[in-house]
Protein backbone atom coordinates (compact mmCIF):
# COMPACT_ATOMS: atom_id res chain seq x y z
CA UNK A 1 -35.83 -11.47 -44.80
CA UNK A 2 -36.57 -12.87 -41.56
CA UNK A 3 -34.61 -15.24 -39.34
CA UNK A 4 -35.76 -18.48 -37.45
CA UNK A 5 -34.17 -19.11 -34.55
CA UNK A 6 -34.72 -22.90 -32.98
CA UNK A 7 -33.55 -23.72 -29.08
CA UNK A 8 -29.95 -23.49 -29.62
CA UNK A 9 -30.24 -20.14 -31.28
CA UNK A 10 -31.84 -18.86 -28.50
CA UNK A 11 -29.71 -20.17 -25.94
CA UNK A 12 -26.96 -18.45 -27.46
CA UNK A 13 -28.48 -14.90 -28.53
CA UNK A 14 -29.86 -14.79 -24.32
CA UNK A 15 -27.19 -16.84 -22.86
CA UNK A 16 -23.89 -15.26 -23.69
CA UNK A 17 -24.99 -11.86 -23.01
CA UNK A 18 -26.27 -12.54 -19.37
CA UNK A 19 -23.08 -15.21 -18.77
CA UNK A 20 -20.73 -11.95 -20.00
CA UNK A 21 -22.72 -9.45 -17.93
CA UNK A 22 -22.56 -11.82 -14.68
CA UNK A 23 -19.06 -12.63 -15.14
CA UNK A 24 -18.44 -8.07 -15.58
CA UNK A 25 -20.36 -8.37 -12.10
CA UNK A 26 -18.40 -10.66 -10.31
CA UNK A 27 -15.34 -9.31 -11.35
CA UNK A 28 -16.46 -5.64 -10.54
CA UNK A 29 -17.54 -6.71 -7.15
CA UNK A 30 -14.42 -8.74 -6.65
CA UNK A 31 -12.07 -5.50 -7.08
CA UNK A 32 -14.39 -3.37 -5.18
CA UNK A 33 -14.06 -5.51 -1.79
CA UNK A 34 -10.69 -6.88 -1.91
CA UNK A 35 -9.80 -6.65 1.72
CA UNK A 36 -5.82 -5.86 0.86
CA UNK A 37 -5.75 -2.31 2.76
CA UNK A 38 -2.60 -0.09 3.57
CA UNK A 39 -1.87 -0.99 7.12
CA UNK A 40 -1.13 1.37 10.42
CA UNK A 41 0.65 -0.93 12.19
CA UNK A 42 4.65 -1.13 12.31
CA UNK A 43 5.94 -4.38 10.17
CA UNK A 44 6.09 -7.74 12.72
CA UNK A 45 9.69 -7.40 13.94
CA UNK A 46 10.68 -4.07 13.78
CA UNK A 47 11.16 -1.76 16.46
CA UNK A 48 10.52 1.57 15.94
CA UNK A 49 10.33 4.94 17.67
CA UNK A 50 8.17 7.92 16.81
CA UNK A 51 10.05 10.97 16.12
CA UNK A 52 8.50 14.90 15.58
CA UNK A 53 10.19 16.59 13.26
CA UNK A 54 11.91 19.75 14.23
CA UNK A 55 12.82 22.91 12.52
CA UNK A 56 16.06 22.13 10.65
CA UNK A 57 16.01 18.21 11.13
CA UNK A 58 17.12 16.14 8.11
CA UNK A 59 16.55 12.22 7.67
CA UNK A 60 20.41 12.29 7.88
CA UNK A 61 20.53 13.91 10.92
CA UNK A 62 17.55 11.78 12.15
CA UNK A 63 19.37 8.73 11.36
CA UNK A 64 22.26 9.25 13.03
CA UNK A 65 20.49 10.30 16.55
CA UNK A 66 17.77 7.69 16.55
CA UNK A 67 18.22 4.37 14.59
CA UNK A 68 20.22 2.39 16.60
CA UNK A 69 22.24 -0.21 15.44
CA UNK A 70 21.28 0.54 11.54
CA UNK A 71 24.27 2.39 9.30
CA UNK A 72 23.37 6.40 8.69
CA UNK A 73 22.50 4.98 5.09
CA UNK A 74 20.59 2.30 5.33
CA UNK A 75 18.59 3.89 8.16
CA UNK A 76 17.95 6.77 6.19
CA UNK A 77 16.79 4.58 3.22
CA UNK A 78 14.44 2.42 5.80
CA UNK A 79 12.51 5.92 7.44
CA UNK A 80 12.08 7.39 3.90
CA UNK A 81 10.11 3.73 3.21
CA UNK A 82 8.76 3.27 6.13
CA UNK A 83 6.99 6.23 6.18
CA UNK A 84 6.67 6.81 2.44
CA UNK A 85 8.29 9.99 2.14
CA UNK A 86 8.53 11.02 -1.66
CA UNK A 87 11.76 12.94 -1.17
CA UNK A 88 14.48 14.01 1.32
CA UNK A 89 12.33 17.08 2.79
CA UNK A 90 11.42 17.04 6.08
CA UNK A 91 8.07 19.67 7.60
CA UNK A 92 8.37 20.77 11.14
CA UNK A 93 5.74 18.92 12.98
CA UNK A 94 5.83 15.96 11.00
CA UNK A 95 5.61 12.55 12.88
CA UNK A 96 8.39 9.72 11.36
CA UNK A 97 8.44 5.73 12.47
CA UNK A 98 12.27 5.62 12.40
CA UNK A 99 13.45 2.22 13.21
CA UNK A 100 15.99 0.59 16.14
CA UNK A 101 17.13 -2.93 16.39
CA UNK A 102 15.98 -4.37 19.99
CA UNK A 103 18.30 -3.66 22.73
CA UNK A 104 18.47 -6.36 25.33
């Protein structure tokens, strides 16, 4: 048996294939060039001071000596996401971003 395709046939046995492979394109380039990037740079607003980690420091202990103006726990919460620490320990020789509020 043999099928007849007219114009419309046609259009629709090329045309959906190469509109669904353009649109798998776009959308493949789109997520490959997104410009949204992990950035360096403190937040806008937020003081901060950079802190090496010594042998036997703890975020607590940083907390209390160098964020100014912040409660122990809060501070402590704000270095562990500002510098996305995955857990309380600390490596000698580590550099933190540990925030202060501006002094005038």
């Amino acid at each position: 048996m043999r099928i007849r395709l007219n114009r419309r046939g046609w259009v629709v046995l090329v045309g959906v294939p190469v509109f669904l492979l353009a649109l798998a394109g776009t959308l493949l380039v789109t997520m490959f060039s997104n410009s949204v990037m992990a950035s360096a740079y403190e937040p806008v607003g937020v003081q901060t001071v950079e802190v090496t980690v010594l042998p036997g420091d703890t975020l607590w202990g940083l907390a209390s000596e160098f964020a100014e103006g912040y409660d122990v726990d809060s501070a402590v919460r704000y270095i562990g996401e500002m510098n996305s620490l995955e857990g309380a320990t600390l490596q000698a020789g580590q550099t933190l971003q540990i925030p202060v509020l501006d002094q005038p």
